[in-house]
Protein backbone atom coordinates (compact mmCIF):
# COMPACT_ATOMS: atom_id res chain seq x y z
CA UNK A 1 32.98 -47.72 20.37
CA UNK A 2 35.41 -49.93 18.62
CA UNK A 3 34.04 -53.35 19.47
CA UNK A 4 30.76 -51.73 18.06
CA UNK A 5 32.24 -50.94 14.56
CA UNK A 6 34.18 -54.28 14.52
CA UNK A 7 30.93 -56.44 15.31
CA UNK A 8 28.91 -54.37 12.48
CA UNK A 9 31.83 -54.96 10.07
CA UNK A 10 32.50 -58.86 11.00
CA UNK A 11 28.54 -60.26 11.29
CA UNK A 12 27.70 -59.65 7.89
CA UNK A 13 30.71 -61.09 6.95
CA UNK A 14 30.35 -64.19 9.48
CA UNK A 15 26.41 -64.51 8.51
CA UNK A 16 27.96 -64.87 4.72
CA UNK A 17 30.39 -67.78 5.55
CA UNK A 18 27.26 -69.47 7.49
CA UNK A 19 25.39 -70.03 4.30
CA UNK A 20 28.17 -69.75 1.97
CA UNK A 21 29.50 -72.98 3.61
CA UNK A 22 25.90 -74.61 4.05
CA UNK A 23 25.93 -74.36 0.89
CA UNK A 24 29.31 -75.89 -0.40
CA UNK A 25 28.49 -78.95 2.13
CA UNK A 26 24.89 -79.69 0.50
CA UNK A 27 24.87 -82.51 -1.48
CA UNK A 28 24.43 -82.66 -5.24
CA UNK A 29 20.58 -83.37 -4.46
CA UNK A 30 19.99 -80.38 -2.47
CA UNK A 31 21.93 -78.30 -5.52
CA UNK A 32 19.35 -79.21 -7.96
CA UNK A 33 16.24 -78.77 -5.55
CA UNK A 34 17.78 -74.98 -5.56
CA UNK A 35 18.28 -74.37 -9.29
CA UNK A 36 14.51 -75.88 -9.67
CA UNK A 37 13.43 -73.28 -6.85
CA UNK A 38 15.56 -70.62 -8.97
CA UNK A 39 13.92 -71.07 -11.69
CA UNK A 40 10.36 -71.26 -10.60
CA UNK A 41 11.09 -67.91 -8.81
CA UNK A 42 11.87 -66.66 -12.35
CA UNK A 43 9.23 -68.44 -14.03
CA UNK A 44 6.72 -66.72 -11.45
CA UNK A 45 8.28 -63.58 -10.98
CA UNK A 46 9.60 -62.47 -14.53
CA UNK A 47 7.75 -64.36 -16.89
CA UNK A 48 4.15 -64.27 -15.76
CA UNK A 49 4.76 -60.52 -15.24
CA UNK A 50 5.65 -59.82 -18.51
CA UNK A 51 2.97 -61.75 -20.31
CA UNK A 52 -0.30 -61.71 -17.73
CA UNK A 53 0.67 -58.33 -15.98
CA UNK A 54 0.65 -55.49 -18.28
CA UNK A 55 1.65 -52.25 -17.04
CA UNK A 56 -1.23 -50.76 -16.77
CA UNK A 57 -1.61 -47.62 -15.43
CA UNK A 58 1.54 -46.65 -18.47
CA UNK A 59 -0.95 -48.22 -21.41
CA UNK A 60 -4.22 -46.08 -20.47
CA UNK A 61 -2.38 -42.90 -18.83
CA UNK A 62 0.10 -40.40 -19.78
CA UNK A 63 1.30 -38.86 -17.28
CA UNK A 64 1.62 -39.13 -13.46
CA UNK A 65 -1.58 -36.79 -12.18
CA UNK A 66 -3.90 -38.85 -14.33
CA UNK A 67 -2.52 -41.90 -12.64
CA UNK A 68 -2.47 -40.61 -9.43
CA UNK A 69 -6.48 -39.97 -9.91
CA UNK A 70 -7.50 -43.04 -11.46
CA UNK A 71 -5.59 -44.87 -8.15
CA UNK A 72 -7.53 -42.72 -5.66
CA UNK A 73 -10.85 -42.76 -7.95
CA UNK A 74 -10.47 -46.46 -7.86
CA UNK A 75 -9.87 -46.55 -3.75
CA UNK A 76 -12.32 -44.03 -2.79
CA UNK A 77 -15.09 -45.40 -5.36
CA UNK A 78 -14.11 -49.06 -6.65
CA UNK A 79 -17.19 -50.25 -8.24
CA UNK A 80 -16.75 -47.33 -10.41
CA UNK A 81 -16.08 -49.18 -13.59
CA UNK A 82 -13.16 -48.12 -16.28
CA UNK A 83 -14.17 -44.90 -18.26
């Protein structure tokens, strides 16, 4: 039961040092290929969300049951076009 616990406490730690150390080793190249995919990831993920995404379900809804129907309206019947 030991060796159990001790193996669940030590491979996160030993899956940490694996790319904790890949990562110390890369060379400056390979440092700025990550911050470019960093902040693509944030371009993508944050920005695009915020200004082609609008919430919204919040924006034409007030409260949770009218959600809720519009969602199942819009899967049982989706040609059904917005009242």
């Amino acid at each position: 039961m030991n060796n159990i616990l001790y193996k669940l406490l030590t491979v996160p730690k030993a899956i940490w040092d694996f790319y904790s150390q890949g990562f110390r080793n890369q060379s400056k190249w390979s440092h700025q290929v990550w911050l470019l995919i960093v902040i693509k990831l944030f371009i993508m993920f944050f920005v695009l969300k915020l200004f082609f995404f609008p919430n919204f379900l919040n924006t034409k809804y007030n409260n949770d049951q009218e959600r809720s129907d519009y969602v199942i309206d819009q899967l049982t019947n989706p040609k059904k076009s917005l009242e």
